[in-house]
C-alpha atoms as a PDB file:
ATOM      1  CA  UNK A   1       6.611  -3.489  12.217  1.00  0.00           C
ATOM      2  CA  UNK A   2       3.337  -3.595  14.413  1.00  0.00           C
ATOM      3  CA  UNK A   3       3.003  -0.001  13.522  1.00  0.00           C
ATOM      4  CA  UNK A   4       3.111  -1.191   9.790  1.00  0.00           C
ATOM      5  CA  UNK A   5       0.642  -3.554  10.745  1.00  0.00           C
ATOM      6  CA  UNK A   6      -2.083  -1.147  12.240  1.00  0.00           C
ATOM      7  CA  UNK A   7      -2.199   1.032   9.942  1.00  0.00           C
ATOM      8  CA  UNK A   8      -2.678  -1.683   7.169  1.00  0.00           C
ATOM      9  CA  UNK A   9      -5.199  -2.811   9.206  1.00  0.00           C
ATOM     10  CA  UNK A  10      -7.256   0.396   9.647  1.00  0.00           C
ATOM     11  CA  UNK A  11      -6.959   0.913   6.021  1.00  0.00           C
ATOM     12  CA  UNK A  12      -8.500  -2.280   5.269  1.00  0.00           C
ATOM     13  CA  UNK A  13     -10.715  -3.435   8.401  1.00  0.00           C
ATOM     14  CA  UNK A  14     -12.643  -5.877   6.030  1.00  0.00           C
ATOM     15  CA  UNK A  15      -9.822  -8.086   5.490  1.00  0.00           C
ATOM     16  CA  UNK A  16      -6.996  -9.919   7.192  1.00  0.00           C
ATOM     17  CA  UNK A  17      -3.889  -8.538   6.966  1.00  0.00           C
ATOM     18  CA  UNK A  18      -0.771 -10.679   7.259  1.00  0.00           C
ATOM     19  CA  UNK A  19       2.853  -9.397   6.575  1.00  0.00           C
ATOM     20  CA  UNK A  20       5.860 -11.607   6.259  1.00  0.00           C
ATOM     21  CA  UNK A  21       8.782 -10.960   5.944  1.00  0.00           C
ATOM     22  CA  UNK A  22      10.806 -12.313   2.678  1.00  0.00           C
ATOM     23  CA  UNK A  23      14.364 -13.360   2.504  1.00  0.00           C
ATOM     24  CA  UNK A  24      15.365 -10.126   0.290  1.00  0.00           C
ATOM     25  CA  UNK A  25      14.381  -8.407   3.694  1.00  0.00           C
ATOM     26  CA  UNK A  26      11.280  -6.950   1.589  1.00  0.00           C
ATOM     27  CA  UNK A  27       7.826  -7.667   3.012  1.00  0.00           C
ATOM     28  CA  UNK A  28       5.133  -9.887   1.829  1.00  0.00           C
ATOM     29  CA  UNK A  29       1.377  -8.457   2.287  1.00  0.00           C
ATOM     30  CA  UNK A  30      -1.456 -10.194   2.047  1.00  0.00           C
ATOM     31  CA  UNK A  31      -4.749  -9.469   2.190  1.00  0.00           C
ATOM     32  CA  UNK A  32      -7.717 -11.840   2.661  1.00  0.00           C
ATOM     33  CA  UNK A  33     -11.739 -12.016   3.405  1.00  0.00           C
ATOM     34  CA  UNK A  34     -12.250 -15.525   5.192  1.00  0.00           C
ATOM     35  CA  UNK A  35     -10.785 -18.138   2.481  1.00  0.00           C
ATOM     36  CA  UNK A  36     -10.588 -15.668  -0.633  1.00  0.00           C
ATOM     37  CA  UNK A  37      -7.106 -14.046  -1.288  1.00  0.00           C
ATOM     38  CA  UNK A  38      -8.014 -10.414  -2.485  1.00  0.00           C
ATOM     39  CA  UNK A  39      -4.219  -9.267  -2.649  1.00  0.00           C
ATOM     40  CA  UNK A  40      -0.549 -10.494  -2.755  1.00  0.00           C
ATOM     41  CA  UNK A  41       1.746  -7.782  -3.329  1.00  0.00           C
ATOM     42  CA  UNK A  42       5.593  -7.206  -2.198  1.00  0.00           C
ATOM     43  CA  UNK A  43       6.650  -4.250  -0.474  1.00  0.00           C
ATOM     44  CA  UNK A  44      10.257  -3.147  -0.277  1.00  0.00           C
ATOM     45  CA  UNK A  45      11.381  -1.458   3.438  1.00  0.00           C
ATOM     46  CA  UNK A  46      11.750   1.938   1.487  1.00  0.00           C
ATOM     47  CA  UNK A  47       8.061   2.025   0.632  1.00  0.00           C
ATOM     48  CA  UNK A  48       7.284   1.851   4.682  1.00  0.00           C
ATOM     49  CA  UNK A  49      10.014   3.913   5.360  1.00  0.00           C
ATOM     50  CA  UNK A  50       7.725   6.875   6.889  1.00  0.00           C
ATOM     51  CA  UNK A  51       4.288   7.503   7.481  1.00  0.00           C
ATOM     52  CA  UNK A  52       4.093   9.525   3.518  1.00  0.00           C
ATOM     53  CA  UNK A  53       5.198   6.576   1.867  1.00  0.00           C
ATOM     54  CA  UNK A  54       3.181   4.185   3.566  1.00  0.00           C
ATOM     55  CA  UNK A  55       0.135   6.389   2.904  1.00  0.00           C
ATOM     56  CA  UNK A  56       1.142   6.223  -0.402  1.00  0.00           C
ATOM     57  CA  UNK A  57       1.643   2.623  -0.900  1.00  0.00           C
ATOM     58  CA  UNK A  58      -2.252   2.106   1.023  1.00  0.00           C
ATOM     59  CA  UNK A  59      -3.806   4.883  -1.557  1.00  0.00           C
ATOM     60  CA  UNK A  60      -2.032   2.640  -4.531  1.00  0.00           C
ATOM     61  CA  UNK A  61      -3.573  -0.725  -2.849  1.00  0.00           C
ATOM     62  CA  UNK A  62      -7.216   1.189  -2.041  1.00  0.00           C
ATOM     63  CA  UNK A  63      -7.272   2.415  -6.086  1.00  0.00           C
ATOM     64  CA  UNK A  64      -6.099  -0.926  -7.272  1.00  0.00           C
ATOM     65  CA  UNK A  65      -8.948  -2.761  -5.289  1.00  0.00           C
ATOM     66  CA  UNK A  66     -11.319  -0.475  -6.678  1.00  0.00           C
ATOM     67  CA  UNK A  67     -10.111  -0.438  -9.980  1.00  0.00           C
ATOM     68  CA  UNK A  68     -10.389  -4.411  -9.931  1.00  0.00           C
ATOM     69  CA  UNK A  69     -14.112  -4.546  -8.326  1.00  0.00           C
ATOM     70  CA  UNK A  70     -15.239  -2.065 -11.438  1.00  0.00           C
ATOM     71  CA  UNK A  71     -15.152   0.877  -9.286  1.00  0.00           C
ATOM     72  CA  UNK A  72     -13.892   4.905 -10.442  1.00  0.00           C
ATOM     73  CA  UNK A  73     -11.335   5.396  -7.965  1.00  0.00           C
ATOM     74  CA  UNK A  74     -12.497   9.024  -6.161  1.00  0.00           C
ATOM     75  CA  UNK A  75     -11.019  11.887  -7.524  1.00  0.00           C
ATOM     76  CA  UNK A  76      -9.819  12.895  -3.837  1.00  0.00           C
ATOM     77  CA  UNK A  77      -7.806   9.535  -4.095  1.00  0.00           C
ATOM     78  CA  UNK A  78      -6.329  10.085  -6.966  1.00  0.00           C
ATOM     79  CA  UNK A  79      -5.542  14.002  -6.141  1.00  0.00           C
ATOM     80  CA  UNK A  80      -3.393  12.554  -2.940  1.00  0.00           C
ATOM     81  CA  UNK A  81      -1.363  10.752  -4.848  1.00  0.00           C
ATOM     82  CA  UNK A  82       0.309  12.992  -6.240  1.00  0.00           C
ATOM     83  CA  UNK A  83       1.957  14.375  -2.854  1.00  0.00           C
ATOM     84  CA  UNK A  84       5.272  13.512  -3.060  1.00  0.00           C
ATOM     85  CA  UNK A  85       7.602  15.539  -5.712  1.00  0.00           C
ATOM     86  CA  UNK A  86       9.320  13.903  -8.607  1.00  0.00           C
ATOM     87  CA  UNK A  87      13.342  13.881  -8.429  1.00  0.00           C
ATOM     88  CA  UNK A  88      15.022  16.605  -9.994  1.00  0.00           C
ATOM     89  CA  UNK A  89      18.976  16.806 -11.087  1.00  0.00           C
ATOM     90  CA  UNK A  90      21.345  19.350 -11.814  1.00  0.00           C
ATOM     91  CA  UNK A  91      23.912  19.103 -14.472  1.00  0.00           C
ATOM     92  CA  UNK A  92      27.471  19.498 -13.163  1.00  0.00           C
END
């Protein structure tokens, strides 16, 4: 967990980053500058599971962020999301 918690940290060094841990054993993140809450969002263990993921999850906050403070996300943002491959399935 205090890996979880430095590299939400680097990825956001102008806020305070606080995760808790909820009683559906999913974490709680929040992220704040002084007194102002600038984001509350649940995380489920599966979306920290390994270092992808978690880059994932930070590229989803970073575009959201932007997105809300009337900023384009960058392209190159947007390109690495798109990392991980969709599930296929075979008939049987």
């Amino acid at each position: 967990m205090k890996q979880i918690v430095e590299t939400f940290v680097a990825a956001f060094p102008d806020c305070e980053v606080l995760l808790e841990r909820r009683p559906d054993d999913s974490l709680l993140l929040t992220l704040q500058q002084g007194e102002r809450l600038v984001l509350r969002r649940a995380l489920s263990l599966a979306q920290l599971r390994n270092r992808l993921q978690l880059d994932g999850v930070i590229g989803l906050i970073q575009r959201d962020l932007a997105i809300e403070a009337g900023q384009a996300p960058m392209l190159a943002m947007l390109q690495r999301q798109s990392r991980l491959r969709l599930p296929t399935y075979a008939l049987t």
